[in-house]
C-alpha atoms as a PDB file:
ATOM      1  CA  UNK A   1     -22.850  25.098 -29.311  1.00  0.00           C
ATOM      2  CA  UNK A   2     -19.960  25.162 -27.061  1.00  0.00           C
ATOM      3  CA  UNK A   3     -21.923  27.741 -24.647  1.00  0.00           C
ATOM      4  CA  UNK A   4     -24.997  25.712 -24.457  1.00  0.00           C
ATOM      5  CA  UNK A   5     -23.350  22.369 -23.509  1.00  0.00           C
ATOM      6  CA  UNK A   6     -21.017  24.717 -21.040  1.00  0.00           C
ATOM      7  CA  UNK A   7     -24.414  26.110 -19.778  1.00  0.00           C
ATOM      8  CA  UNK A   8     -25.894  22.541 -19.609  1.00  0.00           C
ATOM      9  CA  UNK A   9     -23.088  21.182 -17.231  1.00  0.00           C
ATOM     10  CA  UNK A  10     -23.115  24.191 -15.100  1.00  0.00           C
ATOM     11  CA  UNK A  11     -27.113  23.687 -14.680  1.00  0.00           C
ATOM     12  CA  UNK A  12     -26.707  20.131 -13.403  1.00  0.00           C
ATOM     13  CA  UNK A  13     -23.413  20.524 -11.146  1.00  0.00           C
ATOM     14  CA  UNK A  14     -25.471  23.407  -9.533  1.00  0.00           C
ATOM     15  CA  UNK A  15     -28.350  20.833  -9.109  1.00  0.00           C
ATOM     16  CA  UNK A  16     -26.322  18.194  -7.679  1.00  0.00           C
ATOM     17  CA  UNK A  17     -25.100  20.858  -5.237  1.00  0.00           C
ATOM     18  CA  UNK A  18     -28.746  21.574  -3.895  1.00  0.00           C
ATOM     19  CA  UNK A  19     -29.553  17.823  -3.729  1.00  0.00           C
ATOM     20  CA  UNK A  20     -28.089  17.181  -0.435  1.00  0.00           C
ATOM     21  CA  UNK A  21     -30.591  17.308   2.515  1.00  0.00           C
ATOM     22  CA  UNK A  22     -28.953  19.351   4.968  1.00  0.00           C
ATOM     23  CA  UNK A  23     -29.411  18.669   8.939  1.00  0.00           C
ATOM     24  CA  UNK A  24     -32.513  20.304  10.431  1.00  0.00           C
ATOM     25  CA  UNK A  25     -34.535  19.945   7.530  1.00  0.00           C
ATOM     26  CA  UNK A  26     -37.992  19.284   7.407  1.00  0.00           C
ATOM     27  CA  UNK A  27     -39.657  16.974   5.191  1.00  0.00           C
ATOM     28  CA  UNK A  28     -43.822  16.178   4.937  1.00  0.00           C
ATOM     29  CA  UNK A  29     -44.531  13.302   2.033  1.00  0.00           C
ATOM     30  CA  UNK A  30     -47.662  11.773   0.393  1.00  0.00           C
ATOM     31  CA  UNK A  31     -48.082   8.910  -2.221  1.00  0.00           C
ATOM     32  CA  UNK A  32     -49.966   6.198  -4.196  1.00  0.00           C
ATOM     33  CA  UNK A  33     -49.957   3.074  -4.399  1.00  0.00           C
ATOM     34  CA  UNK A  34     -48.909   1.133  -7.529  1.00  0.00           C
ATOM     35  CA  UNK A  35     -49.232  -2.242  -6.538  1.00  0.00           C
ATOM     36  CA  UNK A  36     -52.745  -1.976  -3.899  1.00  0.00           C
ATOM     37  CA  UNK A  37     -54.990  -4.278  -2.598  1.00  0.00           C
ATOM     38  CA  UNK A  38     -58.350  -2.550  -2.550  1.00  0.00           C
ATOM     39  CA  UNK A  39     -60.914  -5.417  -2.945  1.00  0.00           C
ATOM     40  CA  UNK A  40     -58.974  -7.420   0.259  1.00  0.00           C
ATOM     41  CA  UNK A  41     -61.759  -6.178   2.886  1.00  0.00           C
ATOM     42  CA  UNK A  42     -59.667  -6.686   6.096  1.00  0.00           C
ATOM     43  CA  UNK A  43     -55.980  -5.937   4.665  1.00  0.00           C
ATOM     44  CA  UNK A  44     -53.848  -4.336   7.370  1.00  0.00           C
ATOM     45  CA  UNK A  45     -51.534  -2.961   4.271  1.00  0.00           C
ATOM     46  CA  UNK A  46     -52.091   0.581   3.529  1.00  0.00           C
ATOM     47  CA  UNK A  47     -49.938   2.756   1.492  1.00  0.00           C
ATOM     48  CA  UNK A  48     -50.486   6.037   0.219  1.00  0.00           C
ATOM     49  CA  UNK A  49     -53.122   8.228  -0.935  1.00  0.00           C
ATOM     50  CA  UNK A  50     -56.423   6.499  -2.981  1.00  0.00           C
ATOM     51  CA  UNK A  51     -59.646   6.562  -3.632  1.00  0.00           C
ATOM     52  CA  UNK A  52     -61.735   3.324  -4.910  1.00  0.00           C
ATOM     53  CA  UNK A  53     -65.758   3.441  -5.318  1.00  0.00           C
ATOM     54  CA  UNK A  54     -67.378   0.404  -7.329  1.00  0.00           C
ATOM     55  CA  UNK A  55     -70.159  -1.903  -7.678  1.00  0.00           C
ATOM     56  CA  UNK A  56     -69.915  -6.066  -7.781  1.00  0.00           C
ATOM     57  CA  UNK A  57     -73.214  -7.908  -8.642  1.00  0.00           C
ATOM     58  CA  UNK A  58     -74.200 -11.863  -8.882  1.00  0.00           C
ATOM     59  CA  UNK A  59     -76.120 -12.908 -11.483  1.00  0.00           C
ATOM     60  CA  UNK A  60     -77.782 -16.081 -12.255  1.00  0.00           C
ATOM     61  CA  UNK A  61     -79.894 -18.177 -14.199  1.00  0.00           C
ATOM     62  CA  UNK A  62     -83.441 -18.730 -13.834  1.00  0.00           C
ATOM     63  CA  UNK A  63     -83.915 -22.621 -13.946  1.00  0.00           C
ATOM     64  CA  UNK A  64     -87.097 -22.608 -16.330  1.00  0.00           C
ATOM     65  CA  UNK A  65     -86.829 -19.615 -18.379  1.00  0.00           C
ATOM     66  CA  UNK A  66     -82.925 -19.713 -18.133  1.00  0.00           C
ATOM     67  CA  UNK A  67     -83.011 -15.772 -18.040  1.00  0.00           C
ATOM     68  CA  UNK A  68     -80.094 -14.206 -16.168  1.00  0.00           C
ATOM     69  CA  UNK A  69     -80.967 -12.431 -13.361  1.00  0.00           C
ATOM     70  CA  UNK A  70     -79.240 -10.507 -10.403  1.00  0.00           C
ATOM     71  CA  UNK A  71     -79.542 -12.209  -6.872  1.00  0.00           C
ATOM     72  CA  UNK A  72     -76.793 -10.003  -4.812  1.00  0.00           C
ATOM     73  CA  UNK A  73     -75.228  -6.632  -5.448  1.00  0.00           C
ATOM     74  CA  UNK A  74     -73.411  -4.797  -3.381  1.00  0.00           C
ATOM     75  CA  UNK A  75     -71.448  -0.802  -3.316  1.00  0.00           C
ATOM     76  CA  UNK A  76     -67.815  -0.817  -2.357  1.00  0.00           C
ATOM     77  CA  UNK A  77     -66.896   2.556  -1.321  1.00  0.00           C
ATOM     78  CA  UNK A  78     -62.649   2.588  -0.115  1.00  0.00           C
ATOM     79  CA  UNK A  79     -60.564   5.314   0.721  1.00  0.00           C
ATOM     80  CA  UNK A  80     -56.945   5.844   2.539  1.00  0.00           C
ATOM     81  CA  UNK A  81     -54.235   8.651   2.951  1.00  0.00           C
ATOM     82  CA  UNK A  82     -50.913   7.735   4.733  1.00  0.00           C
ATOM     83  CA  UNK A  83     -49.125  11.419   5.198  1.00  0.00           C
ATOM     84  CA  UNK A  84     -45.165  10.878   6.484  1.00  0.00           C
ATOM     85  CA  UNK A  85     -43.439  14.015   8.828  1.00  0.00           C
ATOM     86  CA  UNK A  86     -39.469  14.235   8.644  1.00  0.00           C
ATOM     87  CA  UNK A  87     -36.952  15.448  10.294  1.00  0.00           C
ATOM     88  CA  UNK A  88     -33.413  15.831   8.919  1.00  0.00           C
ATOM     89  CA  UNK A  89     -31.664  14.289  11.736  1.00  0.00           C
ATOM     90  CA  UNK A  90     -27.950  14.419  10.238  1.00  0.00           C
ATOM     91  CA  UNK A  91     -27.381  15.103   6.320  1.00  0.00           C
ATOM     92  CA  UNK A  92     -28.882  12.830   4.252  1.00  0.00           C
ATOM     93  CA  UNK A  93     -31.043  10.793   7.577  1.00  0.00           C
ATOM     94  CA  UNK A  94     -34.211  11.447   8.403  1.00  0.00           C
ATOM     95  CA  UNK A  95     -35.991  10.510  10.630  1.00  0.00           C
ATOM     96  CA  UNK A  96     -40.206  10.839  11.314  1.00  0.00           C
ATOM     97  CA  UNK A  97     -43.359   9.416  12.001  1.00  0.00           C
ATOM     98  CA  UNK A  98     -46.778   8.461   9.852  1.00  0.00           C
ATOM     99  CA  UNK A  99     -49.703   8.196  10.130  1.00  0.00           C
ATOM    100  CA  UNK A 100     -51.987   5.790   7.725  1.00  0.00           C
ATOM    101  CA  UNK A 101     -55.983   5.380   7.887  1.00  0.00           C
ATOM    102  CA  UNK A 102     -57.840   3.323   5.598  1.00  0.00           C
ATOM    103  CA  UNK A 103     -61.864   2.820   5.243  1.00  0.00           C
ATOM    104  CA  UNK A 104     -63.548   0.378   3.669  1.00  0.00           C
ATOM    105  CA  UNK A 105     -67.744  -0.044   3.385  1.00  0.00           C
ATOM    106  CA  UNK A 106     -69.711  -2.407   1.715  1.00  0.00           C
ATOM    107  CA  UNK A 107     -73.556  -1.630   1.572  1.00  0.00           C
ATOM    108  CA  UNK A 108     -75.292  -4.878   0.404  1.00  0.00           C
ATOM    109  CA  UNK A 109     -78.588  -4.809  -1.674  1.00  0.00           C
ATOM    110  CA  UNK A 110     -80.335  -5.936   1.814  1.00  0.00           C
ATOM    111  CA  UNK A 111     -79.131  -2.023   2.853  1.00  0.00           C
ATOM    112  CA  UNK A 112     -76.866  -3.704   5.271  1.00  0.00           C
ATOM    113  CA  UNK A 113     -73.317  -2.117   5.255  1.00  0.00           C
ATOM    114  CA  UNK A 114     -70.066  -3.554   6.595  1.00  0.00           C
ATOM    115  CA  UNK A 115     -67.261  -1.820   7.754  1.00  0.00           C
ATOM    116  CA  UNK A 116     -63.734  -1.684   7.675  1.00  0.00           C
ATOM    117  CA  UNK A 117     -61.376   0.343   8.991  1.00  0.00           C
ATOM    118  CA  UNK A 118     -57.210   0.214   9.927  1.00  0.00           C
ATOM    119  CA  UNK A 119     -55.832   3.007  11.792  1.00  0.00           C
ATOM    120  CA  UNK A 120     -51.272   2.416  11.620  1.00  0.00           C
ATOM    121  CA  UNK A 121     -48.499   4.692  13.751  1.00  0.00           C
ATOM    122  CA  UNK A 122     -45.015   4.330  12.843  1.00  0.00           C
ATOM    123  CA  UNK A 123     -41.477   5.693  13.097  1.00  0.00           C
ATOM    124  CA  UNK A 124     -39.090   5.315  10.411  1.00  0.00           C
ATOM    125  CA  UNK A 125     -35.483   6.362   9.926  1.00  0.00           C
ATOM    126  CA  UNK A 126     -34.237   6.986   5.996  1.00  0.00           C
ATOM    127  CA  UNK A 127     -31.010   7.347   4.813  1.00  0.00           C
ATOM    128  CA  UNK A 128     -29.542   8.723   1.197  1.00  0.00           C
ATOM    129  CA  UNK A 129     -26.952   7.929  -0.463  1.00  0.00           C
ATOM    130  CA  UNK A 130     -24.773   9.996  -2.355  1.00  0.00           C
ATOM    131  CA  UNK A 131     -25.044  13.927  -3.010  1.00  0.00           C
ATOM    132  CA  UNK A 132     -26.657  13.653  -6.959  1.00  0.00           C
ATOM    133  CA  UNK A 133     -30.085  13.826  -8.483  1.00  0.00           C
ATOM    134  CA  UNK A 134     -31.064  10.756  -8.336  1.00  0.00           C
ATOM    135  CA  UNK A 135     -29.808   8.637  -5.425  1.00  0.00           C
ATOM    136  CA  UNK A 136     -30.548   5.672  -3.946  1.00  0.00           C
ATOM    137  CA  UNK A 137     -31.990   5.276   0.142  1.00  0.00           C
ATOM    138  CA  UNK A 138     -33.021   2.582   2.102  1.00  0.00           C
ATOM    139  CA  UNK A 139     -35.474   3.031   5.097  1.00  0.00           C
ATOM    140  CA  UNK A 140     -36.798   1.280   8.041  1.00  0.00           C
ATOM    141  CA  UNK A 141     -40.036   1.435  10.488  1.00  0.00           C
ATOM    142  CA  UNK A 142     -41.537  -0.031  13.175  1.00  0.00           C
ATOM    143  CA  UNK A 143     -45.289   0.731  14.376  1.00  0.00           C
ATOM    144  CA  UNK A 144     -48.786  -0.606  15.530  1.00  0.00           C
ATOM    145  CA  UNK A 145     -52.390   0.076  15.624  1.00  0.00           C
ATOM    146  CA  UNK A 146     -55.750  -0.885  15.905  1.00  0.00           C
ATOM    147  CA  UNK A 147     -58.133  -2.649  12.893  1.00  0.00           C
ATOM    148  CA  UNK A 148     -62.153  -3.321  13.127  1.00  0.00           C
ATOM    149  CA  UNK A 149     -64.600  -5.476  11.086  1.00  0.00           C
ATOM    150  CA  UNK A 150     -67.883  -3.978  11.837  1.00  0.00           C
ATOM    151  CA  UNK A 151     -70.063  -6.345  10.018  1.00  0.00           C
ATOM    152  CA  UNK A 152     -74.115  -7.430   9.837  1.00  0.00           C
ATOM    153  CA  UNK A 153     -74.532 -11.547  11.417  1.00  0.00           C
ATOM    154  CA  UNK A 154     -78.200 -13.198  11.074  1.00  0.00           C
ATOM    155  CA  UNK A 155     -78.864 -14.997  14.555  1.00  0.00           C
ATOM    156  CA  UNK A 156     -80.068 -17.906  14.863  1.00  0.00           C
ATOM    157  CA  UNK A 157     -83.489 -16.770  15.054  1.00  0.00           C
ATOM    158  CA  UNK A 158     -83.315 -14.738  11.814  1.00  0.00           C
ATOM    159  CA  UNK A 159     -82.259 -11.032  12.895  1.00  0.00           C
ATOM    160  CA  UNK A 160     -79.984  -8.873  11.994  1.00  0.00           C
ATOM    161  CA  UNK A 161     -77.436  -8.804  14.297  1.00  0.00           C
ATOM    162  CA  UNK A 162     -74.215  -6.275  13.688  1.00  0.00           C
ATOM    163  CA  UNK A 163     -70.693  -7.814  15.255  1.00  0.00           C
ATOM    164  CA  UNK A 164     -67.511  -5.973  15.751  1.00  0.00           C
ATOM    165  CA  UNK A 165     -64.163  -7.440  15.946  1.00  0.00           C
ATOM    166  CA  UNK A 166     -61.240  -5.464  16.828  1.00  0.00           C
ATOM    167  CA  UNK A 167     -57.471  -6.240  16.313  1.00  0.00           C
ATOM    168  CA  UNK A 168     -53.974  -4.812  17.731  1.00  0.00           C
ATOM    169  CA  UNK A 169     -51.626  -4.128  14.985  1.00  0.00           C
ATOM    170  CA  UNK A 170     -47.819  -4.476  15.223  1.00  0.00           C
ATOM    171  CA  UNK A 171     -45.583  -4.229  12.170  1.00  0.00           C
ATOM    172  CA  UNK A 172     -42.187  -3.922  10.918  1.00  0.00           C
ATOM    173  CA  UNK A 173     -41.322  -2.824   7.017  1.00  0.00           C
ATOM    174  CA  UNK A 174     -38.254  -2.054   5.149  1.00  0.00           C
ATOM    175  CA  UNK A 175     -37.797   0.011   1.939  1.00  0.00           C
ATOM    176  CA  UNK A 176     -35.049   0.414  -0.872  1.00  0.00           C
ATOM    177  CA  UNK A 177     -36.013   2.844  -3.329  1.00  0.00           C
ATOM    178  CA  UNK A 178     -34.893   5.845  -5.790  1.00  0.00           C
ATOM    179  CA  UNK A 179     -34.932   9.087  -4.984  1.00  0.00           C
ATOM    180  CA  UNK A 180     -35.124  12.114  -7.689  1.00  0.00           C
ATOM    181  CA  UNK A 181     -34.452  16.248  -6.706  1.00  0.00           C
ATOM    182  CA  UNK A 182     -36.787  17.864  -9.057  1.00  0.00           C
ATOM    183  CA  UNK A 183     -35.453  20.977  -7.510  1.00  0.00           C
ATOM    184  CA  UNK A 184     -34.234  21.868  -4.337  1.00  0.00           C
ATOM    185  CA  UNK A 185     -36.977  21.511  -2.444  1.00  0.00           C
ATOM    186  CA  UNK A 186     -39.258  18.605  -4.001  1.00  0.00           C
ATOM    187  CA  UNK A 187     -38.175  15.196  -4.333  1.00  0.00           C
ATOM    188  CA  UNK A 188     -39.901  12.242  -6.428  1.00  0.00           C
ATOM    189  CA  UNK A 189     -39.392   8.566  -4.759  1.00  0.00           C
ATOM    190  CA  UNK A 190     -40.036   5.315  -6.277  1.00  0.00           C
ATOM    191  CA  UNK A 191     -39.234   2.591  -4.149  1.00  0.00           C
ATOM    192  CA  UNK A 192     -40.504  -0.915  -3.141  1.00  0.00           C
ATOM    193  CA  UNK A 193     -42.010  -1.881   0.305  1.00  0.00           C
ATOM    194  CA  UNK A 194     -41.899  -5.569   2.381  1.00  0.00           C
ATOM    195  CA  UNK A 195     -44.119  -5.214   5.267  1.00  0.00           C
ATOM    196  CA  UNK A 196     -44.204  -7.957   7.928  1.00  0.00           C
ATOM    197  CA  UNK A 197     -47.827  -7.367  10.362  1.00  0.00           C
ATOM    198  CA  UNK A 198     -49.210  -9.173  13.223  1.00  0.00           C
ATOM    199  CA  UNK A 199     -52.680  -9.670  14.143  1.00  0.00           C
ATOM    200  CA  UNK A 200     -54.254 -10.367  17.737  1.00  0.00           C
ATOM    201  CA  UNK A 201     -57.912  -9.711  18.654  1.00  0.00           C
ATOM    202  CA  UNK A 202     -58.794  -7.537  21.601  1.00  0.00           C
ATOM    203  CA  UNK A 203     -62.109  -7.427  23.140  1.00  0.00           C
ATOM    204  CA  UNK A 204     -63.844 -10.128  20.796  1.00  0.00           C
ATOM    205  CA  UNK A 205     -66.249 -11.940  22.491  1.00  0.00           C
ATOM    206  CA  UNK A 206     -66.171 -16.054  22.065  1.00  0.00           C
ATOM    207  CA  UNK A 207     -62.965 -15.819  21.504  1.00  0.00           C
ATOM    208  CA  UNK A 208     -61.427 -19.099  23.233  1.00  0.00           C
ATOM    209  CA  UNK A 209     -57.554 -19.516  21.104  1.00  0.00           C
ATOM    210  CA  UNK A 210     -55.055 -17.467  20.350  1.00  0.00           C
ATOM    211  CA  UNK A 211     -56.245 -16.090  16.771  1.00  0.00           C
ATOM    212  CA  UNK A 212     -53.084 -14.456  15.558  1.00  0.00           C
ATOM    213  CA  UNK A 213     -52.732 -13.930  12.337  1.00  0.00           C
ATOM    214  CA  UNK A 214     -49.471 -13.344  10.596  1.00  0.00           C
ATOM    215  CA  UNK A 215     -49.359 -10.853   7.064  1.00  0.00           C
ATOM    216  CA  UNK A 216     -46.663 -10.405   4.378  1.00  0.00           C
ATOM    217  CA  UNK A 217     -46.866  -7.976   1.929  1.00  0.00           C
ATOM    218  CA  UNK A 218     -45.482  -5.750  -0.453  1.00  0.00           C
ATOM    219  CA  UNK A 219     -45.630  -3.272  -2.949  1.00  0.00           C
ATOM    220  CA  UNK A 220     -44.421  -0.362  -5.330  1.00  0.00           C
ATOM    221  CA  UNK A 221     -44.930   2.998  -4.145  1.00  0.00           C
ATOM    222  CA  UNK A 222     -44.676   6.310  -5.909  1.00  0.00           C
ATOM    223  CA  UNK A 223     -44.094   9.317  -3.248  1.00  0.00           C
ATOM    224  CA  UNK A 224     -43.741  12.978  -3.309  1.00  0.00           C
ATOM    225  CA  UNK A 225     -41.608  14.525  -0.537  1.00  0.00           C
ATOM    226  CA  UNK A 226     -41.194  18.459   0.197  1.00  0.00           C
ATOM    227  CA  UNK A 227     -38.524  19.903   2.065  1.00  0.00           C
ATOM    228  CA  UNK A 228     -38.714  23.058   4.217  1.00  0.00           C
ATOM    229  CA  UNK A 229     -35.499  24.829   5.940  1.00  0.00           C
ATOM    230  CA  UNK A 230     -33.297  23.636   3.650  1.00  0.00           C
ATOM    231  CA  UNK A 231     -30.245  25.933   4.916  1.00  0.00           C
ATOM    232  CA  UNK A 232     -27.624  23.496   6.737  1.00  0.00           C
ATOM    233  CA  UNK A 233     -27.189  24.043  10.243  1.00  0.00           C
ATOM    234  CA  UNK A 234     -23.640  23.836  11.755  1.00  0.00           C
END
């Protein structure tokens, strides 16, 4: 009994040894979402990895027969992937960049399809505290990017007319969250993100004000980060 508790300790001190993230590391990470928005067409928000394909259809009742019918339906097809790159600036502070794309299409029973898309660039800077298997870190970034609404407009003289609107991204977020060594070289993170994002249109046509527009968001993100060159550098 004595032996396997002995054995037990020495497992974990020898795990909290390998825990640190030594300088020159190199660190690539991927995610999900807990918290996402997918049926917000034009959110600027996008965090981690997902996949979303569904339908949404309008029914209504006919005013004689009172028979329920369907009048609209559309196909929602949604997808995003936000990979991270480190670099283990000092021991225990990264720093990196990311890179986050998200698609949206709607294809309307008319066979018209609307499309939106968010492209995001950041650099962030993460720090960890403490030298243990599960620590706590805090990070910061800073980034921009460039959001379109392609979508289908009847004119005035009843065509089909598609209009695109493009937007300039800029955006700061912050992030306190936990951080698990599941061995020396893979990490699990939960942690929770505020992300502050401003809107301005760029070549929109008719435009004749200042349309900013100001997002706050937020939400709970479950990440996977994998280390490479783990030996400390002097």
């Amino acid at each position: 009994m004595k032996a396997k508790v002995l054995f037990i300790i020495l497992l974990i001190a020898s795990l909290n040894l390998s825990a640190q993230i030594n300088k020159g590391a190199i660190m690539i990470e991927g995610g999900i979402s807990l918290t996402g928005n997918w049926n917000y067409n034009a959110d600027p928000f996008t965090e981690g990895f997902g996949i979303s394909i569904g339908t949404n259809d309008h029914f209504s009742s006919d005013y004689f027969t009172k028979a329920e019918k369907v009048y609209s339906s559309s196909k929602n097809t949604n997808y995003a992937f936000a990979p991270k790159l480190g670099y283990a600036l000092f021991k225990n502070f990264i720093v990196g960049f990311d890179f986050r794309y998200r698609r949206n299409s709607i294809t309307e029973s008319s066979n018209s399809t609307n499309v939106y898309k968010t492209k995001q660039y950041g650099v962030f800077a993460r720090k960890y505290f403490g030298n243990h298997l599960i620590e706590p870190f805090l990070e910061g970034e800073v980034g921009g990017g460039l959001s379109q609404m392609a979508v289908i407009e009847s004119t005035p003289g009843g065509m089909d007319e598609q209009e695109i609107e493009r937007r300039n991204l800029f955006y700061l977020s912050g992030v306190a969250g936990i951080s698990c060594a599941i061995s020396p070289k893979l990490r699990v993170n939960v942690f929770a993100k505020v992300q502050h994002t401003r809107e301005k249109p760029i070549n929109t046509p008719n435009v004749t004000f200042d349309s900013r527009i100001l997002d706050f968001d937020s939400a709970l993100v479950l990440s996977f980060s994998y280390f490479f060159n783990r030996k400390a550098k002097e």
